[in-house]
Protein backbone atom coordinates (compact mmCIF):
# COMPACT_ATOMS: atom_id res chain seq x y z
CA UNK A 1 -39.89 -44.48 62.34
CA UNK A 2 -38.46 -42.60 65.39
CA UNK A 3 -37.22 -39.14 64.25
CA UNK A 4 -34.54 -39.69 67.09
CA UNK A 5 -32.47 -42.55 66.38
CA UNK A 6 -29.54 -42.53 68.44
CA UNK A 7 -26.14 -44.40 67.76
CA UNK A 8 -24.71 -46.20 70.62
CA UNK A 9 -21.11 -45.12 70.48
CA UNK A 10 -19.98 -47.30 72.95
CA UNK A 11 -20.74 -49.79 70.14
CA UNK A 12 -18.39 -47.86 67.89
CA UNK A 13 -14.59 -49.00 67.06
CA UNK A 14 -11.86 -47.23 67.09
CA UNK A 15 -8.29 -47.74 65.08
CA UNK A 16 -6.05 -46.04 68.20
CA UNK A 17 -6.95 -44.71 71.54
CA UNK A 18 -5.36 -41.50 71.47
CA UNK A 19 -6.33 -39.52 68.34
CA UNK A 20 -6.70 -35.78 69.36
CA UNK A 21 -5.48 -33.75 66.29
CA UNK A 22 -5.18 -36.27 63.50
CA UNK A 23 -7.49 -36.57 60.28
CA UNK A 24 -10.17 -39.03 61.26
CA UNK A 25 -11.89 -41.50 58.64
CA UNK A 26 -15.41 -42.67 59.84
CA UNK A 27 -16.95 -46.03 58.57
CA UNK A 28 -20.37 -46.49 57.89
CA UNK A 29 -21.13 -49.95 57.16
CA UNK A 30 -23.84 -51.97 54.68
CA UNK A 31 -27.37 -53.53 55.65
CA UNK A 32 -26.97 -56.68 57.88
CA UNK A 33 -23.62 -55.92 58.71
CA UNK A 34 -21.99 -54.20 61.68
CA UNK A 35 -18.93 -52.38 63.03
CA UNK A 36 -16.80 -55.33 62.53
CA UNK A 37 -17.23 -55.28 59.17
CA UNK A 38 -15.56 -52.23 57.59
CA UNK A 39 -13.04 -52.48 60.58
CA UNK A 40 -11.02 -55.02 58.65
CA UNK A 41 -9.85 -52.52 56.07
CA UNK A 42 -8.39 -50.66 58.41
CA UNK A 43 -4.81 -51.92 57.57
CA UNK A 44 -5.53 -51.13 53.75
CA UNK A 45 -5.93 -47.21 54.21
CA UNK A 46 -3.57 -44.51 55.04
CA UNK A 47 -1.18 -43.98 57.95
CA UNK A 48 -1.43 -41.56 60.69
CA UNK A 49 -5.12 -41.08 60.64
CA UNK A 50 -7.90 -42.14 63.25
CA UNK A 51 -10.33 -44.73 62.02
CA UNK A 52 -14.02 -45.04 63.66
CA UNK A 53 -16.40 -47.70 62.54
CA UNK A 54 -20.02 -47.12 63.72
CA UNK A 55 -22.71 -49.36 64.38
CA UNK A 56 -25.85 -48.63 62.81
CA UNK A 57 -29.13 -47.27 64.98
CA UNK A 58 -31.44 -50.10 63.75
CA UNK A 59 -32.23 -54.22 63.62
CA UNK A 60 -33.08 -55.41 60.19
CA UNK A 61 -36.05 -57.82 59.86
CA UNK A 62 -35.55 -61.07 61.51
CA UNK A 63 -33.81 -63.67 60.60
CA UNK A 64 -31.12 -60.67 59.13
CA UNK A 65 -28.60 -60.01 61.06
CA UNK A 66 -26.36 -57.46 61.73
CA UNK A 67 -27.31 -53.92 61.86
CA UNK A 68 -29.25 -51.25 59.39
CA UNK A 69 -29.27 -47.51 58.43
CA UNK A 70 -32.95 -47.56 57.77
CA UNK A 71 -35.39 -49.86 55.64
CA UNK A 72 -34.55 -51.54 52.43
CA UNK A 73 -37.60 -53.59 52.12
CA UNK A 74 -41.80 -53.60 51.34
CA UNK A 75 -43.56 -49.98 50.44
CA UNK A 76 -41.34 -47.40 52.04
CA UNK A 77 -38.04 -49.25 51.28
CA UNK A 78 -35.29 -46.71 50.42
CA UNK A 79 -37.32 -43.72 51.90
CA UNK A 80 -35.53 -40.75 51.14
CA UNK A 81 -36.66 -39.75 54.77
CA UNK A 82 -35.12 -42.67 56.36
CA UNK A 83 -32.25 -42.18 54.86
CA UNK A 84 -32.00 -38.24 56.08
CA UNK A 85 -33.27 -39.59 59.52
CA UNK A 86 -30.50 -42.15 59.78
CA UNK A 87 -27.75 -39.21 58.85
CA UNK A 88 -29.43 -36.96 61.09
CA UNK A 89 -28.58 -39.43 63.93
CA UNK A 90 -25.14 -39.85 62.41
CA UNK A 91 -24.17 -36.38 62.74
CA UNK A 92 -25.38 -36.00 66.78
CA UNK A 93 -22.67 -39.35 67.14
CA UNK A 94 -20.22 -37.41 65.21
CA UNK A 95 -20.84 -34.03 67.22
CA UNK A 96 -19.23 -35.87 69.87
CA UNK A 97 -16.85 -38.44 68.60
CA UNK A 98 -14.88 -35.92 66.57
CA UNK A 99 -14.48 -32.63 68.13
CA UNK A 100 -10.40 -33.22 68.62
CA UNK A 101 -10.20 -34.37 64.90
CA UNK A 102 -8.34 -31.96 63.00
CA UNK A 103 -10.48 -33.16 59.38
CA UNK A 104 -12.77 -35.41 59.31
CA UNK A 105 -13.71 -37.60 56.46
CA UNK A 106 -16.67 -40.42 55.44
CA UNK A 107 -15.99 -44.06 54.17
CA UNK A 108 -19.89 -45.95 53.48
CA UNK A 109 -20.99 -49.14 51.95
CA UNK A 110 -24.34 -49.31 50.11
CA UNK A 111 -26.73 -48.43 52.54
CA UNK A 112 -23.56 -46.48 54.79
CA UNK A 113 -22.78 -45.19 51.60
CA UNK A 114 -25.80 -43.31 51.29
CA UNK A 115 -25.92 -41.97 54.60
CA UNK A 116 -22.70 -41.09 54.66
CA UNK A 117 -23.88 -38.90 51.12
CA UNK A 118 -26.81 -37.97 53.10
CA UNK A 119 -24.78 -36.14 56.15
CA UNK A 120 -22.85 -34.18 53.33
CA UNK A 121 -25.88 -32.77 51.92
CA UNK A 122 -27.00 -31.36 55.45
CA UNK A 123 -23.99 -30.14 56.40
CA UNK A 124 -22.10 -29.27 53.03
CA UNK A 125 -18.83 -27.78 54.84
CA UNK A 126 -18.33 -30.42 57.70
CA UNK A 127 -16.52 -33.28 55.32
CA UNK A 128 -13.27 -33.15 53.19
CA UNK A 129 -13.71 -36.27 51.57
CA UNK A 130 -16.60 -38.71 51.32
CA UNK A 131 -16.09 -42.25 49.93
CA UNK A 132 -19.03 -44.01 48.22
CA UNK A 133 -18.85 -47.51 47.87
CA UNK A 134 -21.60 -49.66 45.52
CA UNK A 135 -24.35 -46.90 47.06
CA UNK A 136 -26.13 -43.79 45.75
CA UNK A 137 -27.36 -40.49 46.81
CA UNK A 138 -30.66 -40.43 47.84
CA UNK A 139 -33.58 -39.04 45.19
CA UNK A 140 -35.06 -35.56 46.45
CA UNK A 141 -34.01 -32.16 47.74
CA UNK A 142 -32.58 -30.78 50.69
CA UNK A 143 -32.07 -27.16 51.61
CA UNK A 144 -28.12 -27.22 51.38
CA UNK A 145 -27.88 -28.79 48.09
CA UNK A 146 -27.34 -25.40 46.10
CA UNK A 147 -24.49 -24.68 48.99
CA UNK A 148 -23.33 -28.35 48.35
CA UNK A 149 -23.44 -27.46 44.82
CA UNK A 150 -20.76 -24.53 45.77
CA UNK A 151 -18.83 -26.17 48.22
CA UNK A 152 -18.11 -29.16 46.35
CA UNK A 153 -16.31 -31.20 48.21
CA UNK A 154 -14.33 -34.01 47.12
CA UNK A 155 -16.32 -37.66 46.43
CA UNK A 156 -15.22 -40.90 45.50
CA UNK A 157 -17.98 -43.08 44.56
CA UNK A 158 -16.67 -46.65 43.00
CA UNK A 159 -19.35 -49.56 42.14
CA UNK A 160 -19.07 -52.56 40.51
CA UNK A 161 -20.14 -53.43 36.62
CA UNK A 162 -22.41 -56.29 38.08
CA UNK A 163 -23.60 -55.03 41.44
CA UNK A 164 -27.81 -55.76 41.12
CA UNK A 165 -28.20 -54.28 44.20
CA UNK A 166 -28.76 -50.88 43.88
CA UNK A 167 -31.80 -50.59 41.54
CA UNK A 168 -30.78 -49.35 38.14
CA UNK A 169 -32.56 -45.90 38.37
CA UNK A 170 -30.63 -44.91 41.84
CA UNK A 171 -27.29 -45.72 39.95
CA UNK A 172 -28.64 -43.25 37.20
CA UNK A 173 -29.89 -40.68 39.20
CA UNK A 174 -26.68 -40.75 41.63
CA UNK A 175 -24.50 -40.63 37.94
CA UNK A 176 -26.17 -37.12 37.11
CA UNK A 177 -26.36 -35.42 41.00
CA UNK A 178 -22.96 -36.31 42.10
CA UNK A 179 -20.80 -34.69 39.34
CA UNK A 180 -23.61 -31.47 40.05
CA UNK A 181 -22.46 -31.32 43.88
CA UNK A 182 -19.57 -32.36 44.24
CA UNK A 183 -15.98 -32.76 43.34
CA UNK A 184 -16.28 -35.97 41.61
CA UNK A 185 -13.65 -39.08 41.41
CA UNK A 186 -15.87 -42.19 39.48
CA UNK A 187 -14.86 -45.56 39.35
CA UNK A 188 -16.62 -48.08 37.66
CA UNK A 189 -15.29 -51.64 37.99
CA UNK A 190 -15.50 -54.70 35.01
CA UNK A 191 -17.24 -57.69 36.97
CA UNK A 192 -17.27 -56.25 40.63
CA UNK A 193 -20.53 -57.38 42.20
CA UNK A 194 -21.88 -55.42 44.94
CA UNK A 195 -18.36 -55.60 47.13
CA UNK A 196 -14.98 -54.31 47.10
CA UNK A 197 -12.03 -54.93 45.35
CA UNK A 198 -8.42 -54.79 45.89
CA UNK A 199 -8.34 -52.74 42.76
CA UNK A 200 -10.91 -50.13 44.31
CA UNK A 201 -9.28 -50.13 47.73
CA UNK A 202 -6.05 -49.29 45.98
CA UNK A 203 -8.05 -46.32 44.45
CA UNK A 204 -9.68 -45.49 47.78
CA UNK A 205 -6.58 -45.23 49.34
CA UNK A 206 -4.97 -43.00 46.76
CA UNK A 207 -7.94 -40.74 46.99
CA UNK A 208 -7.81 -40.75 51.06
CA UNK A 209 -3.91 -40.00 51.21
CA UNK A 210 -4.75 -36.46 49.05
CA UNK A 211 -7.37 -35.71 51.50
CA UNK A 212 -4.98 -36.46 54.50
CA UNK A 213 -2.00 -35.08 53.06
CA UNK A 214 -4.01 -31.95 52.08
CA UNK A 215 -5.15 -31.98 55.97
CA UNK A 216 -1.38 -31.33 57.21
């Protein structure tokens, strides 16, 4: 795998055209999915923020469609690497696409969910707020992780009671790092497979109006 993915971010969409100064909310979406596909909860989270929903680097195996963060599939599926590769790319998009925000916070599905866990780990102080949704953090060390461990910022990682997605020992291992690095707010819901709920975007959105609010 390339160690310079890029993001097209003329691929990326965007909630409002002028957004210098607010709180901006970036989506990162699941394997075989796209920037369409987070957009539509854009009308379920808070006011007066800017809302960018990015398009993954890479083409899942045909016939997939949609977009991917890195591979989920055969000996290297899940690569730790990939993963920090993928977030690595993330951040150069972000470089650009948010120097006018005035706080800038992380919304990811599964696989977007652990890249957007990924990019706090190499750059502890850059996020307020990260959501996790149905994903995990990503098995290994970094060299920020004892200043993530300090910083702490504020997480929200929700998953479902019957989401047989994400293998058993990620869920495990993500239950033990995440209340180590971070400022923890777990949700575990009865009979959610691996999607989202109006009960968990009802949480989400609580959680992202402190982080705005707090951004003011």
């Amino acid at each position: 795998m390339s160690e310079e993915l890029s993001i097209d971010a003329d691929a990326t969409r965007w909630s409002i055209g002028e957004r210098a100064g607010l709180p901006l909310l970036v989506l990162l979406h699941g394997y075989g999915a796209d920037e369409h596909d987070l957009f539509g909860l854009a009308p379920f989270l808070p006011d007066d923020i800017a809302v960018a929903s990015v398009a993954a680097p890479l083409a899942p195996p045909w016939p997939m469609p949609g977009r991917s963060w890195y591979a989920i599939d055969g000996l290297n599926g899940r690569d730790p690497d990939a993963v920090t590769i993928a977030a690595r790319a993330f951040l150069r998009w972000l470089d650009i696409a948010a120097a006018d925000a005035s706080t800038v916070a992380l919304l990811g599905f599964s696989q977007g969910a652990a890249v957007a866990l990924q990019a706090m780990r190499l750059e502890p102080t850059r996020f307020d707020a990260v959501v996790a949704l149905s994903g995990y953090a990503s098995p290994g060390d970094l060299p920020d992780d004892e200043a993530l461990r300090e910083a702490r910022p504020r997480v929200f990682w929700g998953r479902g009671t019957n989401d047989d997605v994400i293998p058993a020992p990620l869920v495990a291992h993500t239950a033990v790092w995440l209340p180590d690095h971070s400022e923890l707010t777990g949700r575990v819901y009865p009979g959610l497979t691996h999607s989202i709920s109006e009960d968990e975007l009802a949480d989400v959105r609580v959680f992202l109006e402190k982080w705005r609010d707090a951004s003011r």
